[in-house]
Protein backbone atom coordinates (compact mmCIF):
# COMPACT_ATOMS: atom_id res chain seq x y z
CA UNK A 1 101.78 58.90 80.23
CA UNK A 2 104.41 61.61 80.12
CA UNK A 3 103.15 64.49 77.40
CA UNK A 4 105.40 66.61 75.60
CA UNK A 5 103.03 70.48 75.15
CA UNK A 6 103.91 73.91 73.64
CA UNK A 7 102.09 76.41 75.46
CA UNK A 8 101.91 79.58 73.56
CA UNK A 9 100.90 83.03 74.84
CA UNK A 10 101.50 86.46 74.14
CA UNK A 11 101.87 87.29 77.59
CA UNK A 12 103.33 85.09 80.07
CA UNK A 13 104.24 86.41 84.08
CA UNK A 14 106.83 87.19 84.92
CA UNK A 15 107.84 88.43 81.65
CA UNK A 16 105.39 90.87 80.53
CA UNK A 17 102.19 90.68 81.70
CA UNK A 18 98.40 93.31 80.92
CA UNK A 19 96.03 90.76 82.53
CA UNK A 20 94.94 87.23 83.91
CA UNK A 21 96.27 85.72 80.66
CA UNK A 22 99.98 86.31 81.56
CA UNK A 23 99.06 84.90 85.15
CA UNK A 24 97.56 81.60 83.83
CA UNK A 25 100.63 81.22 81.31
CA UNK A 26 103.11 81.74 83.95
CA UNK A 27 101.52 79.70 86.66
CA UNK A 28 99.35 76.30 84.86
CA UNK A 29 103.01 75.36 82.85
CA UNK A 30 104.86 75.32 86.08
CA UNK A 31 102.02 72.80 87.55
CA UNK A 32 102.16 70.18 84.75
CA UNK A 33 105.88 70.51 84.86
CA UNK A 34 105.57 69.47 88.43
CA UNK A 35 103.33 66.26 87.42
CA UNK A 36 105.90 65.10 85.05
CA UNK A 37 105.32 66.44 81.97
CA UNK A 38 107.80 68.11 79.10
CA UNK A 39 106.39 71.24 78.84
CA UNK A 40 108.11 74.10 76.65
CA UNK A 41 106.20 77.74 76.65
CA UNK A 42 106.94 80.37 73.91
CA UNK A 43 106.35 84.25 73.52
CA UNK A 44 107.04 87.46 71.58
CA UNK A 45 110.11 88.63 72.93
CA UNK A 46 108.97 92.58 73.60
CA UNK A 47 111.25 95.27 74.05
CA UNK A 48 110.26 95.93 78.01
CA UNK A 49 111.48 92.48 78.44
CA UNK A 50 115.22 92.68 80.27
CA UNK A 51 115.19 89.36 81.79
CA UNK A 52 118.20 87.16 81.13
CA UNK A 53 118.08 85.00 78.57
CA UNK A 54 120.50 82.99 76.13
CA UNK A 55 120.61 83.27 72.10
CA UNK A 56 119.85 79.63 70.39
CA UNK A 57 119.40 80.27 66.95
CA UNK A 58 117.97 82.36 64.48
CA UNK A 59 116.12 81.56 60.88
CA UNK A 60 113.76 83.08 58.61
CA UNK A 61 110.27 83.29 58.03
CA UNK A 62 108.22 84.11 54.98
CA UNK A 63 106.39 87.37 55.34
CA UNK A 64 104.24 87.64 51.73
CA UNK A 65 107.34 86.66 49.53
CA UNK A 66 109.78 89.33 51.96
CA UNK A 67 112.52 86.88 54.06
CA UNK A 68 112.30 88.34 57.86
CA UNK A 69 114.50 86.94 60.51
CA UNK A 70 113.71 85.66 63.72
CA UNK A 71 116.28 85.50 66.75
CA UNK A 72 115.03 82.26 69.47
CA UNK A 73 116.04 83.07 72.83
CA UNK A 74 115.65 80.93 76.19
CA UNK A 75 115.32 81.43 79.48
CA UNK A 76 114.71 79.18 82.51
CA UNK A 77 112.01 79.37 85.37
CA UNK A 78 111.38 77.44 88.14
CA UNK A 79 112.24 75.01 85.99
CA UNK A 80 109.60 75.99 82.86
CA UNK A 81 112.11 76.90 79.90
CA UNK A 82 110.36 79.80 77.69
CA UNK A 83 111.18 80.94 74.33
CA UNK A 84 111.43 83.85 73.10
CA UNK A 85 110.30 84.80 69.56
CA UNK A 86 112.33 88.11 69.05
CA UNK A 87 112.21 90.66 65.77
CA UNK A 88 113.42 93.89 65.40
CA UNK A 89 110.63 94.57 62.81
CA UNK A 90 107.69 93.43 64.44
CA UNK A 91 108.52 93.16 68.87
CA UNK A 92 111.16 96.03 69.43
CA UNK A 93 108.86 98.63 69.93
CA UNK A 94 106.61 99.75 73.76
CA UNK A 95 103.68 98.16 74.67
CA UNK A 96 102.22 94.51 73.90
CA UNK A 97 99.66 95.11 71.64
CA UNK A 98 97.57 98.21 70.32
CA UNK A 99 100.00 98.74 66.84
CA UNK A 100 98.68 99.25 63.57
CA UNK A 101 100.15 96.23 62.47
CA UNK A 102 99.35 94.12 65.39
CA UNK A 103 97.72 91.51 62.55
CA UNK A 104 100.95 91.48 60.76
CA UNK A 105 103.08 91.21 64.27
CA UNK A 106 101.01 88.45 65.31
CA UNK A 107 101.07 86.46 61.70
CA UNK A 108 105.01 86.44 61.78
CA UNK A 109 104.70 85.52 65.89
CA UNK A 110 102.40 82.46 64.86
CA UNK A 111 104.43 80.81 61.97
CA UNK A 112 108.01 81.34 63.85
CA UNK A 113 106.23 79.47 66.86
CA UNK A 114 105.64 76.25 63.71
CA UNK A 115 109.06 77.03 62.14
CA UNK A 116 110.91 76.80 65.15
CA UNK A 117 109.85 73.41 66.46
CA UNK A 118 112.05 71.24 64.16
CA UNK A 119 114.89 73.72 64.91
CA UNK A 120 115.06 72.72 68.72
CA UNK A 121 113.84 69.27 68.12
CA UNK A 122 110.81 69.47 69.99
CA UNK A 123 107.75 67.73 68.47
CA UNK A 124 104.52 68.12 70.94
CA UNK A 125 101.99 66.11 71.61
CA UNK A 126 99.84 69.17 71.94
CA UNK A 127 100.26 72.63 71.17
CA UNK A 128 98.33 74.86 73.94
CA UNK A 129 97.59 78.19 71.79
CA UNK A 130 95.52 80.76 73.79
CA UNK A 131 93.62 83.45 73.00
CA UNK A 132 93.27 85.51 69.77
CA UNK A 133 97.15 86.17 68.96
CA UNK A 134 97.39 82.24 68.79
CA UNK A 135 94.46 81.17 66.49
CA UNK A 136 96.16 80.94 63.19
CA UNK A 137 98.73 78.34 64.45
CA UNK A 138 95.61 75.80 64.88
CA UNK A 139 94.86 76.66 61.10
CA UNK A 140 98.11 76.87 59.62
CA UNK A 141 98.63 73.26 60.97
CA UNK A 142 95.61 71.94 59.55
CA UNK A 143 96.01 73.41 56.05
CA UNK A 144 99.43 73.35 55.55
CA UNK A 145 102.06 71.90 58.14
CA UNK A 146 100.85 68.81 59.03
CA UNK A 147 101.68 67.80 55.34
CA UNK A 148 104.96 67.72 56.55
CA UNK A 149 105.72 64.62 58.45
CA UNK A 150 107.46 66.53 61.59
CA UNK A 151 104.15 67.63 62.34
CA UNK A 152 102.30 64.70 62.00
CA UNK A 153 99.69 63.70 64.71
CA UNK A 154 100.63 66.92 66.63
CA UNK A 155 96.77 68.31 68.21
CA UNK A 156 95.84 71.64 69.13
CA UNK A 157 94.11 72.97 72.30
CA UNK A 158 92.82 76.21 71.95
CA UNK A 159 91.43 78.41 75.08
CA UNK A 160 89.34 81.38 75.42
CA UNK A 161 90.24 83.47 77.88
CA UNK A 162 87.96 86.06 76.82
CA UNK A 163 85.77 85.91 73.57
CA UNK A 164 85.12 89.50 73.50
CA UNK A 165 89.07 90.04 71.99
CA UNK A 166 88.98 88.29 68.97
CA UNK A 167 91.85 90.29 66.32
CA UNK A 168 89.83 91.28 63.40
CA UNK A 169 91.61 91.55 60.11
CA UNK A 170 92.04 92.68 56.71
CA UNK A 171 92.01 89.24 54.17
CA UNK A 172 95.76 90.24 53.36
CA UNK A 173 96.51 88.27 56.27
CA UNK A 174 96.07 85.37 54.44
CA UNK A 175 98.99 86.25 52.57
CA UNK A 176 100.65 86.70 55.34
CA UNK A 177 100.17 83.37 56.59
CA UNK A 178 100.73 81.68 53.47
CA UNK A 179 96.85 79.97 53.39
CA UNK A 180 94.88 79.41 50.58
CA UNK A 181 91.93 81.84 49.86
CA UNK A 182 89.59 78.92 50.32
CA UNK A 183 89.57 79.69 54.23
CA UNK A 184 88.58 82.95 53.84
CA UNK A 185 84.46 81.89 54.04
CA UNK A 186 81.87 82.12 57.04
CA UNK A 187 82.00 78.74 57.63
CA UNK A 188 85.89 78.98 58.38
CA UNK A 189 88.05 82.42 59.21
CA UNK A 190 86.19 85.12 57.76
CA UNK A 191 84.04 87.01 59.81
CA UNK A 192 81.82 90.13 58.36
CA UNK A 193 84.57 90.19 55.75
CA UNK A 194 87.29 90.50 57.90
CA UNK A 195 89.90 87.74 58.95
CA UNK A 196 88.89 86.91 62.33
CA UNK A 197 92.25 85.15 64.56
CA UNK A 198 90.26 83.54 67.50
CA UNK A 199 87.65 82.08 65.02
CA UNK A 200 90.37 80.21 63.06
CA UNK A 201 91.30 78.76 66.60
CA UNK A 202 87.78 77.20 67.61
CA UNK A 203 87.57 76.37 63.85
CA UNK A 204 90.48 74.39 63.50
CA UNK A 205 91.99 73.31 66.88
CA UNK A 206 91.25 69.86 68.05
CA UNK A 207 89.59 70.18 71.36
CA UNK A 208 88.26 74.15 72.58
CA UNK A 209 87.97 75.25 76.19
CA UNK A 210 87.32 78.43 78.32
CA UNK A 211 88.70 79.36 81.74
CA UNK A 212 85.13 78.48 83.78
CA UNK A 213 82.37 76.15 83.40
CA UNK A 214 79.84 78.97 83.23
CA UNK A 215 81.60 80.95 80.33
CA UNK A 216 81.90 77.76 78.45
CA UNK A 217 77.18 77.93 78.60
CA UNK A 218 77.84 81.59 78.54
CA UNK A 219 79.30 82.20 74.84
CA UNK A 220 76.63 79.81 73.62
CA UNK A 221 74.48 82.39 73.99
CA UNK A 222 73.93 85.79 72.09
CA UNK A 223 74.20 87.91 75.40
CA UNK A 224 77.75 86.83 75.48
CA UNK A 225 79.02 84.68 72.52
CA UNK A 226 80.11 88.21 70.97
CA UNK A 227 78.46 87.02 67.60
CA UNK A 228 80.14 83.80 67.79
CA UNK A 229 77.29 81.36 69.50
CA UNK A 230 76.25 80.06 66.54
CA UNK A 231 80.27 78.53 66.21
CA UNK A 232 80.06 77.90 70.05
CA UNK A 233 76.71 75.60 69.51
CA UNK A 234 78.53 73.94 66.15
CA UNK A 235 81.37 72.73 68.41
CA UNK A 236 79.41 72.11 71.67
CA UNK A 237 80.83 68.69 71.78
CA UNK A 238 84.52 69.67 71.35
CA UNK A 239 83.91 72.68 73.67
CA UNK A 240 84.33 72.48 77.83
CA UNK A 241 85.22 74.96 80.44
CA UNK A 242 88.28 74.48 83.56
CA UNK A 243 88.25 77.29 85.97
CA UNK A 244 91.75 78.92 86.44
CA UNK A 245 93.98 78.23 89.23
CA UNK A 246 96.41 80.98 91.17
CA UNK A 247 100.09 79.95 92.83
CA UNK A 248 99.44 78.82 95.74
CA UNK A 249 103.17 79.69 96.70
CA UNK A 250 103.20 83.09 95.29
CA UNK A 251 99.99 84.40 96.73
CA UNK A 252 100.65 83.12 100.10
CA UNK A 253 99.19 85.25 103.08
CA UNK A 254 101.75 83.42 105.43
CA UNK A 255 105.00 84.10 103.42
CA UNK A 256 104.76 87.25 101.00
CA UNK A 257 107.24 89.52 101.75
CA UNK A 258 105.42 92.54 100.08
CA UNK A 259 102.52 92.77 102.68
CA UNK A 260 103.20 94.12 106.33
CA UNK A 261 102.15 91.78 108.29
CA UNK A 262 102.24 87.86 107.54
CA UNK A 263 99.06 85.34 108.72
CA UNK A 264 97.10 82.55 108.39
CA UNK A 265 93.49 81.68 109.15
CA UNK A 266 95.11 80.72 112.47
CA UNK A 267 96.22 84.55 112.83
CA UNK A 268 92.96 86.49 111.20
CA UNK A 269 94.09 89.43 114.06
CA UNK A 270 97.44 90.00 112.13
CA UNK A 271 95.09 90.87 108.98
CA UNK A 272 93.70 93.62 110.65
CA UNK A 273 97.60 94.96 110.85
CA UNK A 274 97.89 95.06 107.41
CA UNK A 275 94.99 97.58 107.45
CA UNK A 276 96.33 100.02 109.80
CA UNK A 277 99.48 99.67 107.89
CA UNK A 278 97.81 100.60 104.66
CA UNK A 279 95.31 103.13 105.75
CA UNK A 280 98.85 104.87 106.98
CA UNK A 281 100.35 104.27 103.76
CA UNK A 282 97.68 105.76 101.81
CA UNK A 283 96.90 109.09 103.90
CA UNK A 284 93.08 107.37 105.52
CA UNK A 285 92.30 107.90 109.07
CA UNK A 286 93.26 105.00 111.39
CA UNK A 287 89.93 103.17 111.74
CA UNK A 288 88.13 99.89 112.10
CA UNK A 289 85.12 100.58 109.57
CA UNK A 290 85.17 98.33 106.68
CA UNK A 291 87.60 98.90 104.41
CA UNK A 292 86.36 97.99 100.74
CA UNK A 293 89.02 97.37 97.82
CA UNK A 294 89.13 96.86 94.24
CA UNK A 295 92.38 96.01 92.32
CA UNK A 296 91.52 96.08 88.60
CA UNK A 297 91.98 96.90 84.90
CA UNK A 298 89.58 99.79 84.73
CA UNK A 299 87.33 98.37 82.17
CA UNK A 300 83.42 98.31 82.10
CA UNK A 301 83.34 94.87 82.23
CA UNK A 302 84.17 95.38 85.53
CA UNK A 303 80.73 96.51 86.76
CA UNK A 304 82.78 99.65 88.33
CA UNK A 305 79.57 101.83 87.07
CA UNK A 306 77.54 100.16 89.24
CA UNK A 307 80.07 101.28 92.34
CA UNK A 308 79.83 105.01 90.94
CA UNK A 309 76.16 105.33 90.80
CA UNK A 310 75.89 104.30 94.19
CA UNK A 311 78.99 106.28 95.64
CA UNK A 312 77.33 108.49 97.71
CA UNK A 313 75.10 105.86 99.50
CA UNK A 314 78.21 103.80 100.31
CA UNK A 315 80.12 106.59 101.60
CA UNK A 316 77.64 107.52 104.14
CA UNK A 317 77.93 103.92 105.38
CA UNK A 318 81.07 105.10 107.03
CA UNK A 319 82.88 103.10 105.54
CA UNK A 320 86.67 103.41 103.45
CA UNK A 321 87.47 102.58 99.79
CA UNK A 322 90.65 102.14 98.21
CA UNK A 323 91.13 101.64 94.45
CA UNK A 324 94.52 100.63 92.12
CA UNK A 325 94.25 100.69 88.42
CA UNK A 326 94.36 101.99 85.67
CA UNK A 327 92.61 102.38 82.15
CA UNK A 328 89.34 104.02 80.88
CA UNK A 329 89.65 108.04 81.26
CA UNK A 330 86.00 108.09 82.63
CA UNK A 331 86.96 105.84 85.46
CA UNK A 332 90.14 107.31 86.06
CA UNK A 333 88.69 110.55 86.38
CA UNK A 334 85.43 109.77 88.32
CA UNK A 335 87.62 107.71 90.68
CA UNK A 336 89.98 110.88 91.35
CA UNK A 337 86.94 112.91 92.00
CA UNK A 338 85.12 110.66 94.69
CA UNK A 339 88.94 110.88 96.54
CA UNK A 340 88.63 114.85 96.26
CA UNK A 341 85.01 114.54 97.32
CA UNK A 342 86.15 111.96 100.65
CA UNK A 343 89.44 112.56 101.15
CA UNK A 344 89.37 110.71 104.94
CA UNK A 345 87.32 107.66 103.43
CA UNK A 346 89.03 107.30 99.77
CA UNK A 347 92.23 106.49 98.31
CA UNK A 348 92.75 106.29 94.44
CA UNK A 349 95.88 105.10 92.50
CA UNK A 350 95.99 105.22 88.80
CA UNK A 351 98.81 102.76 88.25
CA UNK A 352 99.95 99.44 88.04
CA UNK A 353 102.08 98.20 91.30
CA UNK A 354 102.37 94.50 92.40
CA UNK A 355 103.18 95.42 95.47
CA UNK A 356 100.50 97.75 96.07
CA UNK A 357 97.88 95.38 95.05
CA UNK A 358 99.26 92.66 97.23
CA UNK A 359 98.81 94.74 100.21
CA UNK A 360 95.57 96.12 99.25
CA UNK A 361 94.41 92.10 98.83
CA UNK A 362 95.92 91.67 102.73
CA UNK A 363 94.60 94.51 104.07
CA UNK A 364 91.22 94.94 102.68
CA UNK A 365 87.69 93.60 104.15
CA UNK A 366 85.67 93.26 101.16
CA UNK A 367 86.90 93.15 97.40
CA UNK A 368 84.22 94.21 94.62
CA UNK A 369 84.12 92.37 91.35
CA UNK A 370 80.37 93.05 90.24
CA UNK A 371 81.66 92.35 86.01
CA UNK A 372 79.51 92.62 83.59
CA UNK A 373 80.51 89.15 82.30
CA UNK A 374 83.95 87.58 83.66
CA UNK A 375 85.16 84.25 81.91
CA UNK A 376 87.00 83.44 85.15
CA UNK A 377 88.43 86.12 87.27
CA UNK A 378 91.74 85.88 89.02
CA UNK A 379 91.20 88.86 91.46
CA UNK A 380 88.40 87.14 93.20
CA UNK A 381 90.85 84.30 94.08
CA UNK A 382 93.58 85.89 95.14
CA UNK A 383 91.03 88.00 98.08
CA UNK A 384 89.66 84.81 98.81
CA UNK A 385 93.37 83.65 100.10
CA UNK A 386 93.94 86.88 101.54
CA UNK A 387 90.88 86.51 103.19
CA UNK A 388 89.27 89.25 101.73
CA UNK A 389 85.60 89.12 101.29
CA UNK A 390 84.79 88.83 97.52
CA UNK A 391 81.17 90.81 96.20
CA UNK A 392 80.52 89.59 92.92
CA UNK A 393 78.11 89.00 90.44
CA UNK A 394 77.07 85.73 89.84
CA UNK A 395 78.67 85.44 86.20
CA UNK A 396 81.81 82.90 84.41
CA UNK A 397 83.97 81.60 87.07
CA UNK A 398 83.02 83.96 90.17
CA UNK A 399 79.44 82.21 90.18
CA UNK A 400 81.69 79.10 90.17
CA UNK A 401 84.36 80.32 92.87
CA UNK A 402 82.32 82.78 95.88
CA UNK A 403 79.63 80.92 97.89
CA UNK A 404 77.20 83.29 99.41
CA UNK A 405 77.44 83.67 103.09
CA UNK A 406 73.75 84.25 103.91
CA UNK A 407 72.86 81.35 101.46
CA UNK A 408 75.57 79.28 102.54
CA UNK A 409 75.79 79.84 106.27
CA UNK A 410 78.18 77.51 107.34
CA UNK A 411 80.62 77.46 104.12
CA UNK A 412 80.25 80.90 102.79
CA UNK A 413 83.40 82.86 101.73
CA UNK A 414 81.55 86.12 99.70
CA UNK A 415 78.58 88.00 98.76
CA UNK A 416 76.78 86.87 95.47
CA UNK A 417 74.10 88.56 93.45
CA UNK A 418 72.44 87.79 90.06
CA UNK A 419 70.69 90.73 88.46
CA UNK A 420 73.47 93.59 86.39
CA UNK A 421 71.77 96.88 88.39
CA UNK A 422 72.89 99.49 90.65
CA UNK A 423 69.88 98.34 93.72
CA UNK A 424 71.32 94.69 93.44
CA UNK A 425 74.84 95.70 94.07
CA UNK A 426 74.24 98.18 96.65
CA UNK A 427 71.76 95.95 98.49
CA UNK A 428 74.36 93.19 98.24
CA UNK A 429 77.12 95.27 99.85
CA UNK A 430 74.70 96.40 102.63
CA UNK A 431 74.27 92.49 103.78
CA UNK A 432 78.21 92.60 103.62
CA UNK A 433 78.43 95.60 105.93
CA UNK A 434 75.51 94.39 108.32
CA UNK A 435 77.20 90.64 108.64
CA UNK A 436 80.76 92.91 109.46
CA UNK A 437 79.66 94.54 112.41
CA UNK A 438 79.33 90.96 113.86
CA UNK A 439 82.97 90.30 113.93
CA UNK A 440 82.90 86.67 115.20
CA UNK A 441 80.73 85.61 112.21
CA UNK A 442 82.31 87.49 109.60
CA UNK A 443 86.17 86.00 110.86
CA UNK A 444 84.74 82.31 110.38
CA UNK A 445 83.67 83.52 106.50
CA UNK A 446 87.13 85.03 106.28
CA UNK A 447 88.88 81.98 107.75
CA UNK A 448 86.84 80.09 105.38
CA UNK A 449 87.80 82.11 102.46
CA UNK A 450 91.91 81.60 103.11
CA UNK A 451 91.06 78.06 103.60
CA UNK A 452 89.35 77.66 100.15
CA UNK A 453 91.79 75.63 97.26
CA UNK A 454 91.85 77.27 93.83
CA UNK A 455 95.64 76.30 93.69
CA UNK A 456 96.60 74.54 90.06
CA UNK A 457 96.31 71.12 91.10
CA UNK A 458 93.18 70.26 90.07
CA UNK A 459 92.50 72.49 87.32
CA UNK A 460 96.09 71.44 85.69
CA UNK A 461 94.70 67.73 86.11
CA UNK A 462 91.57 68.75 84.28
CA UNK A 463 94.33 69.80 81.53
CA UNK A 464 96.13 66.72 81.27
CA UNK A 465 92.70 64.94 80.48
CA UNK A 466 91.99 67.54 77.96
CA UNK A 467 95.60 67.12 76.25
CA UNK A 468 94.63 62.94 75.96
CA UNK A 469 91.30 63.50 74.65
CA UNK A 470 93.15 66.25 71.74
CA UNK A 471 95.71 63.49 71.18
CA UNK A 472 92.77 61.17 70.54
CA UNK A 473 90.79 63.08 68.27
């Protein structure tokens, strides 16, 4: 059965892109595409955007009684056509999100995506909407579109790709959106007496999911439902978790031209190349100690507090750490002063480079991810196909993705540990540093880490049955 699906995002790679959410956009439409579905994917068109692109049409949208116009623009990828939901008022400006009138920008984003579907003829089977910026399209569907009969029978999927962003509003919004003040009640949108965007998704939408197994228990709870398990519980039935999946083609150890060195597990000695390479590039000493990486928004979900407190200890490990990133001050700033304090052992970047990263995932030995909470986790993948040890907490998707290699002694690929505290990480690393110095054991983890599969196949499967139990419902 061939489906017809919007996917809607406010990010999607390669077009603009702040996290994982861009990645999963760009990558899980491409998959079903392959399989043989019609798949059409739409997005703000922001003003950092300079890809080419072709003008279809433009029309207007009611913004509380005020006529503004929208411009639809298309471009083709790897044969995934994207639209592009541009406005001068609302998407020519820097940056994705962060504006004063982000609820506003977002309100207009959602009901172009609705008004624009009879426009190119396209009636889904399922619309895909993801995170908070997409919410109000499962609503405005419900309560007022599907009385039209172009949007009859059309079903909603919504995902969570992390509850803890949910776009809080003023109630004006419901002007906004043209929806009666009926919705505005605990039981539906409002939330603390604001408008709350990702709760009218898992209100409305027809079937709910999150990007791991684990979240999906996770936000059931009140440690991480972010004052939402109580809604989580209500729709427990129409709730489910599929872990993400990475491209298999771009993040390809044995083919990406932005590392210095290509290999396979076939090659693990041509890994060690990319090290030398990078230690060069970054100003460390040529050495064989371990070299420990983290490529991340710097964020305290991260569990990067847990790395600071035990700085010192690590350091006189002899061992080397490199760090790109960018984001909280704090860690900026703590992270700049632990390179001052070992400038032979520690290299800090406080950017965002692609290619940077991709050579810190070839070159490094171990890759830290010990979050807080993590819904999924894409950085934890990628390692684990550079062959790049992964030490992570055992929370969301990485307790679903890293096997531990003293537990799991013949299929290992990581370092696992349960409890959120500075001994548990720092004990956890010290196994990873004691298994390193046996370098015939610790290549068979890392040639069974760039052997593991989290490529889309599966997980885009997983989607397909979730789209014909939506169209179902």
């Amino acid at each position: 059965m061939k489906l017809r699906i919007l996917f809607v995002s406010a990010e999607v790679a390669p077009y603009a892109k702040t996290g994982g959410l861009a990645d999963v956009a760009g990558s899980l439409p491409q998959a079903l595409v392959k399989m043989g579905h019609d798949v059409k994917v739409v997005m703000p068109r922001y003003k950092a955007i300079h890809s080419e692109m072709k003008y279809i049409t433009d029309f207007p949208v009611e913004m509380d009684n005020k006529r503004e116009t929208c411009i639809l623009r298309e471009a083709v990828d790897s044969n995934v056509t994207t639209f592009f939901i541009d406005s001068y008022q609302y998407f020519d400006r820097l940056g994705l999100y962060c504006h004063f009138d982000d609820g506003d920008r977002f309100a207009f984003f959602c009901k172009a995506v609705l008004e624009m579907l009879p426009k190119i003829n396209f009636k889904p089977d399922i619309i895909h909407c993801n995170d908070w910026h997409t919410g109000p399209i499962c609503m405005m569907l419900r309560e007022k579109y599907n009385l039209y009969p172009f949007y009859e029978g059309i079903k909603t999927i919504f995902t969570i790709h992390n509850l803890e962003y949910q776009g809080h509003f003023s109630r004006n919004i419901l002007r906004l959106l043209d929806v009666p003040e009926s919705v505005f009640v605990p039981e539906k949108v409002e939330f603390y007496g604001q408008f709350n965007y990702l709760k009218a998704g898992v209100v409305y939408a027809d079937k709910i999911n999150t990007v791991s197994v684990t979240y999906a228990e996770e936000i059931k709870t009140a440690e991480f439902g972010e004052r939402l398990d109580g809604l989580m519980r209500e729709r427990a039935a129409d709730l489910s978790g599929i872990v993400n999946g990475i491209s298999y083609e771009y993040w390809n150890p044995l083919t990406d031209k932005a590392i210095y060195k290509n290999y396979s597990e076939k090659s693990i000695k041509d890994k060690y190349i990319n090290k030398y390479e990078l230690q060069k590039e970054l100003g460390l000493r040529k050495s064989d100690e371990m070299l420990i990486s983290v490529v991340h928004r710097l964020t305290s979900q991260k569990g990067l507090e847990l790395v600071l407190k035990s700085f010192d200890k690590i350091m006189a490990q002899g061992v080397q750490f490199v760090l790109l990133g960018e984001g909280d001050p704090y860690l900026e700033n703590e992270f700049k002063r632990m390179m001052k304090q070992y400038p032979e052992q520690v290299a800090v970047r406080i950017e965002f480079s692609a290619d940077l990263a991709q050579k810190i995932y070839a070159s490094g030995d171990v890759f830290l991810m010990p979050s807080t909470f993590e819904p999924c986790g894409l950085g934890q993948m990628i390692s684990l196909r550079y062959g790049t040890l992964p030490i992570v907490r055992a929370t969301g998707g990485l307790a679903e993705t890293v096997k531990d290699a003293d537990e799991d002694q013949v299929n290992g690929t990581g370092f696992v540990f349960s409890e959120y505290s500075e001994k548990a990480f720092y004990s956890t690393l010290l196994r990873a540093i004691n298994m390193y110095s046996n370098k015939i054991k610790w290549n068979k983890i890392v040639k069974n880490a760039i052997k593991e599969d989290f490529s889309w196949d599966i997980s885009a499967q997983k989607y397909v049955t979730l789209y014909k139990e939506a169209s179902k419902s």
